[in-house]
PDB file of N, CA and C in Angstrom:
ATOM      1  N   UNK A   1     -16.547 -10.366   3.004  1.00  0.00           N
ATOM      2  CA  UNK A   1     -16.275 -10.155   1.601  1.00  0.00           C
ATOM      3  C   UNK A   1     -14.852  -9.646   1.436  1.00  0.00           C
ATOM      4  N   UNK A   2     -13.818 -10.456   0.516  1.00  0.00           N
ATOM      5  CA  UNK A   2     -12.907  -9.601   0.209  1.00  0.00           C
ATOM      6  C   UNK A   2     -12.754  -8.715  -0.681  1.00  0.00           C
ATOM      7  N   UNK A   3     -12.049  -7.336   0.104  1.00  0.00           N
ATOM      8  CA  UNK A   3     -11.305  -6.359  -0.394  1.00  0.00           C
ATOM      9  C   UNK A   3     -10.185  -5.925  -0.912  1.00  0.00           C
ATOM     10  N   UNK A   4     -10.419  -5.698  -2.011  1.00  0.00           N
ATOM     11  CA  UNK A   4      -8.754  -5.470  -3.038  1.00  0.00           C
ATOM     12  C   UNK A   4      -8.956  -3.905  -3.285  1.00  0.00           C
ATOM     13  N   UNK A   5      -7.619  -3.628  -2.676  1.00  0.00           N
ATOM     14  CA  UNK A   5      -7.216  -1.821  -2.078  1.00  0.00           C
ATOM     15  C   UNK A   5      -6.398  -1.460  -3.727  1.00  0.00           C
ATOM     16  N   UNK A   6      -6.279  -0.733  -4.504  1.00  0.00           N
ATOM     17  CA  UNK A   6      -5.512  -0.438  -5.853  1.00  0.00           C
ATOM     18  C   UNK A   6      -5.890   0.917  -6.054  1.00  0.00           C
ATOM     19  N   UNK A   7      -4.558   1.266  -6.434  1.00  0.00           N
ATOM     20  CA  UNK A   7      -4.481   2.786  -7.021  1.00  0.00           C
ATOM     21  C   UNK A   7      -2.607   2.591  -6.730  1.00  0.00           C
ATOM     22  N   UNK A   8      -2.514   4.330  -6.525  1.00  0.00           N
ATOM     23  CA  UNK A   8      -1.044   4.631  -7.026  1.00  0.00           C
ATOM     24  C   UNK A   8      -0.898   6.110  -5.722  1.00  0.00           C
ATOM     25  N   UNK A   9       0.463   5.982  -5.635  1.00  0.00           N
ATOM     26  CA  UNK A   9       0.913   6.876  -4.388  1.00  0.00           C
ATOM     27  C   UNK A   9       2.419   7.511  -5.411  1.00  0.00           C
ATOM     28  N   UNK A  10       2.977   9.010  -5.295  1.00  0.00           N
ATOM     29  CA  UNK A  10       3.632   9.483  -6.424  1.00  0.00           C
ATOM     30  C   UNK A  10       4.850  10.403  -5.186  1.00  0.00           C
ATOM     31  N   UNK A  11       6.138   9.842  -5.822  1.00  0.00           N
ATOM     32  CA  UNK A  11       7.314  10.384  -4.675  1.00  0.00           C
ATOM     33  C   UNK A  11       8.174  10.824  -6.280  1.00  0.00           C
ATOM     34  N   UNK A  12       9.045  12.050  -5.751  1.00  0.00           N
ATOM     35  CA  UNK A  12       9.847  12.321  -6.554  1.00  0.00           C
ATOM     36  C   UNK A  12      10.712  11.178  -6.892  1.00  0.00           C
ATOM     37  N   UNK A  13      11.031  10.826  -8.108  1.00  0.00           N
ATOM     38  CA  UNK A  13      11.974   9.982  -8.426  1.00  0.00           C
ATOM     39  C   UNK A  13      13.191   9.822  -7.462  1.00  0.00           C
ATOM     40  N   UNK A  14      13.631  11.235  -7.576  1.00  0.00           N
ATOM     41  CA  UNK A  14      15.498  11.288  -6.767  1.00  0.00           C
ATOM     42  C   UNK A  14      15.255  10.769  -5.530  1.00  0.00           C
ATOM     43  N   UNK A  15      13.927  10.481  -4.885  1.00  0.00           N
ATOM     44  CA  UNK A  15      13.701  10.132  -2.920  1.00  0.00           C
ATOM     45  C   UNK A  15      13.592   8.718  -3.099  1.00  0.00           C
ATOM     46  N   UNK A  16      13.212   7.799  -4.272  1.00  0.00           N
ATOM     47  CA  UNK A  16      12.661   6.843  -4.074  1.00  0.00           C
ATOM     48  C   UNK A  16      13.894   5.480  -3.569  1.00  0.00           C
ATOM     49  N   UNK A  17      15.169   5.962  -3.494  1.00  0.00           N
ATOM     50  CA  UNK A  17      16.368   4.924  -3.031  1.00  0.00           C
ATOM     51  C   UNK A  17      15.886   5.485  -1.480  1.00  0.00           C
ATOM     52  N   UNK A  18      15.972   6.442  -1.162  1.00  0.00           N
ATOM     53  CA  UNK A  18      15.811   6.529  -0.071  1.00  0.00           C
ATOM     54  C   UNK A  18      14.525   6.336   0.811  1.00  0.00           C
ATOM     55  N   UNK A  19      13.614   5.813   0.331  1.00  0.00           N
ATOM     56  CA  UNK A  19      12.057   5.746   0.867  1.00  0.00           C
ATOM     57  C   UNK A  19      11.951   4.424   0.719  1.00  0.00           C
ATOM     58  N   UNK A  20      12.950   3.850  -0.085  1.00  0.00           N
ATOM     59  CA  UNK A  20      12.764   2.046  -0.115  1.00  0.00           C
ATOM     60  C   UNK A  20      12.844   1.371   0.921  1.00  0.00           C
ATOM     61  N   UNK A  21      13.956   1.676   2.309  1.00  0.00           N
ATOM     62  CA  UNK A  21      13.459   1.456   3.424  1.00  0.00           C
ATOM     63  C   UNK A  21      12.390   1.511   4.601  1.00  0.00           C
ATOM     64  N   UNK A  22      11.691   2.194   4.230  1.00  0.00           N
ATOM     65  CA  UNK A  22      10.836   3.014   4.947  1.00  0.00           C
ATOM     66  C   UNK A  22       9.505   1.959   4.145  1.00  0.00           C
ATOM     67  N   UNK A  23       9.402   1.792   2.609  1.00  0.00           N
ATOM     68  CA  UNK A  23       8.289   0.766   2.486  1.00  0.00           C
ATOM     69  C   UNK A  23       8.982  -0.480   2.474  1.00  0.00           C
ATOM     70  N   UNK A  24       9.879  -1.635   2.460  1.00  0.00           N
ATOM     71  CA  UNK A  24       9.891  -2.380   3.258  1.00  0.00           C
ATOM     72  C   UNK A  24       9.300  -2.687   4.308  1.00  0.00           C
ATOM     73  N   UNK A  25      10.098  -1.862   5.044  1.00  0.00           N
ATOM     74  CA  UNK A  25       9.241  -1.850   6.824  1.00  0.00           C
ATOM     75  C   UNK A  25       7.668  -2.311   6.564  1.00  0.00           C
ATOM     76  N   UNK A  26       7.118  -1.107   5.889  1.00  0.00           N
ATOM     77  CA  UNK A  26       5.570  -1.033   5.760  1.00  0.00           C
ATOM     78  C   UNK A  26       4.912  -2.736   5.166  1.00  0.00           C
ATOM     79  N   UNK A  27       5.832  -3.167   4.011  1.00  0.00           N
ATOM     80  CA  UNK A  27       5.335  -4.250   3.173  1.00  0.00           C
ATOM     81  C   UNK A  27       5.364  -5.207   4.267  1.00  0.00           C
ATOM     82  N   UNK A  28       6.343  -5.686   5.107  1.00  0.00           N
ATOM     83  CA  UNK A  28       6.607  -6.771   5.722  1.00  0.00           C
ATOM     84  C   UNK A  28       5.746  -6.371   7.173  1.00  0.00           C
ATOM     85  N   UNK A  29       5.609  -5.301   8.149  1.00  0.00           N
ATOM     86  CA  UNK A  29       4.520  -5.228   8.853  1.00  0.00           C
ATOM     87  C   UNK A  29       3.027  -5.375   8.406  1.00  0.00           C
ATOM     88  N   UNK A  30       2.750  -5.142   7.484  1.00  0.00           N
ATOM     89  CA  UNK A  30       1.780  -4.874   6.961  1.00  0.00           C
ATOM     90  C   UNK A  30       1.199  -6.845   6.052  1.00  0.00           C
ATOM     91  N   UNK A  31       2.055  -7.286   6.108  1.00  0.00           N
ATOM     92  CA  UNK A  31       2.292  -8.564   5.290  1.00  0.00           C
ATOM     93  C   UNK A  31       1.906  -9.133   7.027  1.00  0.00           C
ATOM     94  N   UNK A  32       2.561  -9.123   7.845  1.00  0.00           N
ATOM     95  CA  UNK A  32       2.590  -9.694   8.467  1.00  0.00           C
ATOM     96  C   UNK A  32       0.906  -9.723   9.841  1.00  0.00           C
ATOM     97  N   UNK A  33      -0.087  -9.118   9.047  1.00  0.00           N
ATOM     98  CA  UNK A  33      -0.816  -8.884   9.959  1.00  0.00           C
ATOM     99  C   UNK A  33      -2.207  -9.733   9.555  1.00  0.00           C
ATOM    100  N   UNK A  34      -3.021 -10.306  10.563  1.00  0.00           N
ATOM    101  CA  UNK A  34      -4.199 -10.894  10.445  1.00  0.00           C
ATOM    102  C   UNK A  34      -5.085 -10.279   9.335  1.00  0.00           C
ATOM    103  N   UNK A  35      -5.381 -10.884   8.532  1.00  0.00           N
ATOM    104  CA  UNK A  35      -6.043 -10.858   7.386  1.00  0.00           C
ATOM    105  C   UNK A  35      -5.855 -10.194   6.493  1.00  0.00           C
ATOM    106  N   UNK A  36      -4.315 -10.007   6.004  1.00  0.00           N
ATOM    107  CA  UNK A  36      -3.712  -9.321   4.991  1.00  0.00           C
ATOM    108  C   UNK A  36      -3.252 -10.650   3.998  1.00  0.00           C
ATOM    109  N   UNK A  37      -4.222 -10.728   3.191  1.00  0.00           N
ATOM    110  CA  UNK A  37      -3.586 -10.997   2.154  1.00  0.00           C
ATOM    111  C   UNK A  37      -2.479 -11.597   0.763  1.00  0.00           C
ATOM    112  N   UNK A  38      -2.698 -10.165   0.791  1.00  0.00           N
ATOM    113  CA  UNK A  38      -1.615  -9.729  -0.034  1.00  0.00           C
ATOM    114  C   UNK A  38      -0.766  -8.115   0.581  1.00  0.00           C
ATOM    115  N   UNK A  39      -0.401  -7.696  -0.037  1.00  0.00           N
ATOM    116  CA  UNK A  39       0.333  -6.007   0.318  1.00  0.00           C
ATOM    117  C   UNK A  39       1.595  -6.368  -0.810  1.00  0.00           C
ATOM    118  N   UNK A  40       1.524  -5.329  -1.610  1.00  0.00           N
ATOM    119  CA  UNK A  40       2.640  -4.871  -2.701  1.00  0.00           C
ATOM    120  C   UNK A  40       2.621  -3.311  -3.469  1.00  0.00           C
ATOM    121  N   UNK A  41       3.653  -3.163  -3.522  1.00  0.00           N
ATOM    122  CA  UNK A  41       3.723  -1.896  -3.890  1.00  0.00           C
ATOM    123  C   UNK A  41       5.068  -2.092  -5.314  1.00  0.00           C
ATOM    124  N   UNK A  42       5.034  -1.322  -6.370  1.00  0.00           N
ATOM    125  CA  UNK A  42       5.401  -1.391  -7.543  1.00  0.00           C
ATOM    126  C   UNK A  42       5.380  -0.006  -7.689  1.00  0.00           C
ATOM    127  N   UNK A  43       6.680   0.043  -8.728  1.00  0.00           N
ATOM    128  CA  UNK A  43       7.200   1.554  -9.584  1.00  0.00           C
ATOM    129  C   UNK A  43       6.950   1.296 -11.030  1.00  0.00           C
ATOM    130  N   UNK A  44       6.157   2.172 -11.623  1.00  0.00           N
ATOM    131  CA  UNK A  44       5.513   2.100 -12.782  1.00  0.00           C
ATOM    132  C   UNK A  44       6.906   2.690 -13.988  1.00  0.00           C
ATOM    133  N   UNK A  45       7.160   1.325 -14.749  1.00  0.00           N
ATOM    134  CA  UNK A  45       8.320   1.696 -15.358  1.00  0.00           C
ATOM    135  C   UNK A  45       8.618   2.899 -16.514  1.00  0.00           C
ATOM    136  N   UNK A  46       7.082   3.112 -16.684  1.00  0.00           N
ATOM    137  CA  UNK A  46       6.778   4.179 -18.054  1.00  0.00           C
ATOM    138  C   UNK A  46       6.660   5.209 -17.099  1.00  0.00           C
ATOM    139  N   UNK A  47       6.681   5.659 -15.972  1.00  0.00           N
ATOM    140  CA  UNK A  47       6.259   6.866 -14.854  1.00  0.00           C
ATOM    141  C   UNK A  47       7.205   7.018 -13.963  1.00  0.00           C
ATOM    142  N   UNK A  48       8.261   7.223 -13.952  1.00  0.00           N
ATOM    143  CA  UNK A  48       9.240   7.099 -12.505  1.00  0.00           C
ATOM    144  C   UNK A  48       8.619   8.103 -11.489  1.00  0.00           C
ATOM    145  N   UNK A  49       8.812   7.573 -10.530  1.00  0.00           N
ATOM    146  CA  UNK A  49       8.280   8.082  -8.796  1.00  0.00           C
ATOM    147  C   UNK A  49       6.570   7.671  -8.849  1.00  0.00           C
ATOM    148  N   UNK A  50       5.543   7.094  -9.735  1.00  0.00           N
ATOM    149  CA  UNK A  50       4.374   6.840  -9.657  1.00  0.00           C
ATOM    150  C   UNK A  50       4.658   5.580  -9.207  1.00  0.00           C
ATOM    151  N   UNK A  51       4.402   5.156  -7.183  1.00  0.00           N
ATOM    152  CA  UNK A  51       4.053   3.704  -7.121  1.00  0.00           C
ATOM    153  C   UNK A  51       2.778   3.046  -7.019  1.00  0.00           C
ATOM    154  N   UNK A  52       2.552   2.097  -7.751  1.00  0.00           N
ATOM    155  CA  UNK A  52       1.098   1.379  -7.929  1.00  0.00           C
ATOM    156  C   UNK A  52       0.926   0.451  -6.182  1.00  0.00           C
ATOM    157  N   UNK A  53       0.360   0.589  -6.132  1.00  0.00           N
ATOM    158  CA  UNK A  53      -0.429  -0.207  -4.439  1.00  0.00           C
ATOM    159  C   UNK A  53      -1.405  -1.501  -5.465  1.00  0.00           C
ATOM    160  N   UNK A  54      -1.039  -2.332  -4.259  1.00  0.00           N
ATOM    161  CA  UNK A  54      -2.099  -3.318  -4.751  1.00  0.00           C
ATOM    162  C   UNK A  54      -2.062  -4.084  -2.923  1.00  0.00           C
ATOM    163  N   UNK A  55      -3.343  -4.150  -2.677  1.00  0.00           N
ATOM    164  CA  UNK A  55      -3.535  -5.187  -1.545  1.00  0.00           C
ATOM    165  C   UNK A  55      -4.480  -6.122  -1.695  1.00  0.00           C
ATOM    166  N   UNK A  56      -4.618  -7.034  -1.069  1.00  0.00           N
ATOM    167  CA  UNK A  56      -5.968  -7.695  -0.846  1.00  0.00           C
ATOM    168  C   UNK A  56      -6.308  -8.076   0.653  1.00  0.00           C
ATOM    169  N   UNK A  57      -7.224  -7.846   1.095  1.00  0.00           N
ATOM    170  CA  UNK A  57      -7.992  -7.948   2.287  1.00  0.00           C
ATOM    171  C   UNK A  57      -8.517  -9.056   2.842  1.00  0.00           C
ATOM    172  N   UNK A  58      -8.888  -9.948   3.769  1.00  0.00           N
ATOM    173  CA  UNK A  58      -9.814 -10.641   3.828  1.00  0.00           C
ATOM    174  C   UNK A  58     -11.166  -9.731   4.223  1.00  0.00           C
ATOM    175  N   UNK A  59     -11.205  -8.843   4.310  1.00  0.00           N
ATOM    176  CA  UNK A  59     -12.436  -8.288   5.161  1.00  0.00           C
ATOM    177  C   UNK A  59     -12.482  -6.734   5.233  1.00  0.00           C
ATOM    178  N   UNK A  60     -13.407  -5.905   5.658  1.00  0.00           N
ATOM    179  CA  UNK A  60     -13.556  -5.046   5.991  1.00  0.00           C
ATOM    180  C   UNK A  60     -12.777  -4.472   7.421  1.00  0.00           C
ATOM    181  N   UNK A  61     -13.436  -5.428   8.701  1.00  0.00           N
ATOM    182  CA  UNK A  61     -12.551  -5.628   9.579  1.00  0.00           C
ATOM    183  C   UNK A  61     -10.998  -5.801   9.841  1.00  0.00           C
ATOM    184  N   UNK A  62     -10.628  -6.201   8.598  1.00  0.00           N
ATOM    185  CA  UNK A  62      -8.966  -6.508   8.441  1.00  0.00           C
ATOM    186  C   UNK A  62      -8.321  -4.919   8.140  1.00  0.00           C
ATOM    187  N   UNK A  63      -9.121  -4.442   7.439  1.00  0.00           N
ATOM    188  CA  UNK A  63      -8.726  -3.434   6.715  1.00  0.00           C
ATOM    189  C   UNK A  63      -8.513  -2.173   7.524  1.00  0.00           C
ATOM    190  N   UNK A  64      -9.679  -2.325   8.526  1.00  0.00           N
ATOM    191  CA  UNK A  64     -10.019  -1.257   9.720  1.00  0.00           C
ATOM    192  C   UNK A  64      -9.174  -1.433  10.689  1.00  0.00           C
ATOM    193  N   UNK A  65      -8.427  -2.481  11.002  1.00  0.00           N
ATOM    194  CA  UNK A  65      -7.356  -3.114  11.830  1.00  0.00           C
ATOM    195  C   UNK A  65      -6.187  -2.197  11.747  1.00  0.00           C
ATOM    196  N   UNK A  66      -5.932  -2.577  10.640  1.00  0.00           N
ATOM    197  CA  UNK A  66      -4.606  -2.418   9.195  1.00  0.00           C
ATOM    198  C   UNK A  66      -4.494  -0.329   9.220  1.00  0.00           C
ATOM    199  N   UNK A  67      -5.716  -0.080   9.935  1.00  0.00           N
ATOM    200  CA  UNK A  67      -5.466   1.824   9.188  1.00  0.00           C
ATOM    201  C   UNK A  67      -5.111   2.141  11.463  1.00  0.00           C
ATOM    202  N   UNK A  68      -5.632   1.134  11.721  1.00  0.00           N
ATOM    203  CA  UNK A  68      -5.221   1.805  13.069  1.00  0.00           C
ATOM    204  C   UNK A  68      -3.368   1.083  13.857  1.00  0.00           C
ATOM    205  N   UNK A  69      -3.438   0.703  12.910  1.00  0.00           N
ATOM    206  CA  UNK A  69      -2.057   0.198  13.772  1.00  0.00           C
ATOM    207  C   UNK A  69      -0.691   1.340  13.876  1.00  0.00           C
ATOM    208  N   UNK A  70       0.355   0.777  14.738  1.00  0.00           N
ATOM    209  CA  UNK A  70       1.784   1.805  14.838  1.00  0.00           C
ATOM    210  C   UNK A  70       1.937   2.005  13.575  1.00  0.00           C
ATOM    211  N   UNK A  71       2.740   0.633  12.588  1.00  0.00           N
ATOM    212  CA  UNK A  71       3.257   1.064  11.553  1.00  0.00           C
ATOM    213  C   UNK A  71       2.779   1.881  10.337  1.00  0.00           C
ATOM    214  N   UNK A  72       1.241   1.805  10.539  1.00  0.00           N
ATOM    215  CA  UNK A  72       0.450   2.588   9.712  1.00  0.00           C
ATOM    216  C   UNK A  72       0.867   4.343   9.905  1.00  0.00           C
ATOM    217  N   UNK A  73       0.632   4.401  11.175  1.00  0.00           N
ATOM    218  CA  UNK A  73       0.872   5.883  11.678  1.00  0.00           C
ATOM    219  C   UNK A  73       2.772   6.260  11.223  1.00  0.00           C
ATOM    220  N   UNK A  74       3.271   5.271  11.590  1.00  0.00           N
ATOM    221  CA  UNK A  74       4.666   5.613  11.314  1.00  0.00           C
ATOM    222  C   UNK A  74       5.274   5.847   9.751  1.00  0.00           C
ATOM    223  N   UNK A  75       4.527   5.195   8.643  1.00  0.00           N
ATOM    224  CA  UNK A  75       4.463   4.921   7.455  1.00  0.00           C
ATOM    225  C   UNK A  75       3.510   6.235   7.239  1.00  0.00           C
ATOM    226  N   UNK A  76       3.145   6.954   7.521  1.00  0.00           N
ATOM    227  CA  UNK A  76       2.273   7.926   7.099  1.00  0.00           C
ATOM    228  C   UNK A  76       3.292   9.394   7.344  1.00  0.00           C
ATOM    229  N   UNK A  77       4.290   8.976   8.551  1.00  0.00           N
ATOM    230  CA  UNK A  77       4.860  10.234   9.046  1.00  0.00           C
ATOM    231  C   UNK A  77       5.840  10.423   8.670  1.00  0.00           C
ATOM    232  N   UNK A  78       6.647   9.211   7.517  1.00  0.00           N
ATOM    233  CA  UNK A  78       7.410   9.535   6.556  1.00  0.00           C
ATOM    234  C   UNK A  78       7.001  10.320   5.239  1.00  0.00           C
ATOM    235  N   UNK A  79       5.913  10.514   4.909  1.00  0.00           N
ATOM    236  CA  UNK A  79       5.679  11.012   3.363  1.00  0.00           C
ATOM    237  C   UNK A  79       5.992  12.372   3.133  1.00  0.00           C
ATOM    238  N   UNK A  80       6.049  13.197   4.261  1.00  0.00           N
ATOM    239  CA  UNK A  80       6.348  14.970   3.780  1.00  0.00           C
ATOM    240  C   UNK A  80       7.981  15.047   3.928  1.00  0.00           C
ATOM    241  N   UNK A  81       8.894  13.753   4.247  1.00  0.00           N
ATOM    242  CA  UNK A  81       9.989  14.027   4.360  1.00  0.00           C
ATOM    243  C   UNK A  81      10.718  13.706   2.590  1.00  0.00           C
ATOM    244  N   UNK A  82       9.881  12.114   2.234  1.00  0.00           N
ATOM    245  CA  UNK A  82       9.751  11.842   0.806  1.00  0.00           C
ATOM    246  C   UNK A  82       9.523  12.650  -0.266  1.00  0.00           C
ATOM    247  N   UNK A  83       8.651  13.710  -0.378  1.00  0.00           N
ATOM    248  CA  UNK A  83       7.766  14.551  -0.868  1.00  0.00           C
ATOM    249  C   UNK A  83       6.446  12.849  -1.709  1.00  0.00           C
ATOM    250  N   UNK A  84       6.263  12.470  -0.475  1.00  0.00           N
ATOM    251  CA  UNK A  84       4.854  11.987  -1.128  1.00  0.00           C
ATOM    252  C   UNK A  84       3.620  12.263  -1.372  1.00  0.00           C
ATOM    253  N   UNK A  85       2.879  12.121  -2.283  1.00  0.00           N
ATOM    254  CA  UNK A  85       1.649  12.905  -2.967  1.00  0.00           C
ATOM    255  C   UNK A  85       0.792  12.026  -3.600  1.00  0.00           C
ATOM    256  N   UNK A  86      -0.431  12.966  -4.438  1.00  0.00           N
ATOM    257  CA  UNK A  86      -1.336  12.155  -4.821  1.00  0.00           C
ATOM    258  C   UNK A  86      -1.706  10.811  -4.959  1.00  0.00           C
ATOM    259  N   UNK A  87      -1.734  10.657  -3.591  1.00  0.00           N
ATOM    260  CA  UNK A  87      -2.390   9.477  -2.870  1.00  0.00           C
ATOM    261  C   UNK A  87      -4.172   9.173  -3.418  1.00  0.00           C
ATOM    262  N   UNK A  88      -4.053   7.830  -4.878  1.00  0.00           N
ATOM    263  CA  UNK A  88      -5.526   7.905  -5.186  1.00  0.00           C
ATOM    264  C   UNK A  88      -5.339   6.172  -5.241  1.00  0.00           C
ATOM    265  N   UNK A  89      -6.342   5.945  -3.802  1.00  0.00           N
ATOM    266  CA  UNK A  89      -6.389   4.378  -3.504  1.00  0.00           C
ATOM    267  C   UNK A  89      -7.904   3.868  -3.471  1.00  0.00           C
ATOM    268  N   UNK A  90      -8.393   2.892  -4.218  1.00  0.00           N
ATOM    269  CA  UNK A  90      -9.783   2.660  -4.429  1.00  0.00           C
ATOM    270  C   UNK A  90      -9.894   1.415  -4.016  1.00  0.00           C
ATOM    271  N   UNK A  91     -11.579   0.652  -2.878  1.00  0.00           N
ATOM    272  CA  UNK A  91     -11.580  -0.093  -2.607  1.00  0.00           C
ATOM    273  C   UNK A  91     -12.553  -1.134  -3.235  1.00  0.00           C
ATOM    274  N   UNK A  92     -12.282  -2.270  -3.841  1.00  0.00           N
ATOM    275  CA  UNK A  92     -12.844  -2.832  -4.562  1.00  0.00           C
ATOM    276  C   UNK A  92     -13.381  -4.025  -3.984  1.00  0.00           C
ATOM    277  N   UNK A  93     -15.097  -4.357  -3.546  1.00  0.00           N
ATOM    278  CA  UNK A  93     -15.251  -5.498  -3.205  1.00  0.00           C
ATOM    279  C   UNK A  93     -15.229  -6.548  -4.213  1.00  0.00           C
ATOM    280  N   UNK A  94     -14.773  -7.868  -3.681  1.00  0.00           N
ATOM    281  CA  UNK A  94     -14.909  -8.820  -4.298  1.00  0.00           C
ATOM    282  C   UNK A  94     -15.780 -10.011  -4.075  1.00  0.00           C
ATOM    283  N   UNK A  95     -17.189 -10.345  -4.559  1.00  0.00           N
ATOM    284  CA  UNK A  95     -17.975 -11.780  -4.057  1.00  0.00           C
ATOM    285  C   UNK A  95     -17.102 -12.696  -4.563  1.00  0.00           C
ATOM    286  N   UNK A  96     -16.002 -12.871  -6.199  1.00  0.00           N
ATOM    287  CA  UNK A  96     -15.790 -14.404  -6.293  1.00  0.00           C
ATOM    288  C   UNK A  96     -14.505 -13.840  -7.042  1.00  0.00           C
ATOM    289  N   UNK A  97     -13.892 -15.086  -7.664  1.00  0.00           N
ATOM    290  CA  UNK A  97     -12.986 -14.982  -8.059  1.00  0.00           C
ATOM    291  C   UNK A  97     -12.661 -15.929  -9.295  1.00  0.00           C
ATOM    292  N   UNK A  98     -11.364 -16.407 -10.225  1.00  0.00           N
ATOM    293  CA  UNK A  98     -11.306 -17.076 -10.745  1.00  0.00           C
ATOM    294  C   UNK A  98     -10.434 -17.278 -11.560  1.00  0.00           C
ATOM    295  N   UNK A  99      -9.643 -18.241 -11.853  1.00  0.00           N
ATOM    296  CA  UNK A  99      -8.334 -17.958 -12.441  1.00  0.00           C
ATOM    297  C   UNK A  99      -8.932 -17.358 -14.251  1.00  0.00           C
ATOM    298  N   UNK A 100      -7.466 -16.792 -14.276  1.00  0.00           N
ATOM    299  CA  UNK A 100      -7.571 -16.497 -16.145  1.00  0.00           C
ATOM    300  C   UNK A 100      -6.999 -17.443 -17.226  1.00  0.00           C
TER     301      UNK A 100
END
């Protein structure tokens, strides 16, 4: 069943030129892995420093892959240098789909 990962991750505005490298890295490892999807991350233009997450999964298994890898751990050990915070990410199964 696919999984679509959504919510929002919150960095002080003034860090976010400097943390843009650091999610790169993350988007394009993370892009680049067996049964990813999708992976995107967005700055909410009415909220500066609130970024919106959006992924999609093929699987449960993909997902469980995806939390044990390097770049995961390395992408995690940047956030207290960022001041990153309220981390609220919800996992949404999906049976079907369909255009709008």
């Amino acid at each position: 069943m696919t999984l679509i990962i959504a919510g929002v991750v919150r960095a002080p505005p003034e860090n976010l030129e400097a943390f843009r490298p650091h999610m790169l890295a993350m988007l394009a490892a993370s892009r680049a892995e067996e049964g990813c999807l999708e992976y995107a991350y967005a700055e909410d233009v009415a909220d500066p420093g609130l970024i919106r997450v959006f992924e999609v999964w093929r699987d449960q298994a993909a997902l469980d892959a995806h939390f044990q890898t390097p770049h995961m751990v390395e992408w995690r050990s940047h956030w207290p240098q960022f001041g990153v915070s309220d981390r609220r990410l919800f996992a949404y199964e999906i049976a079907s789909e369909r255009p709008l």
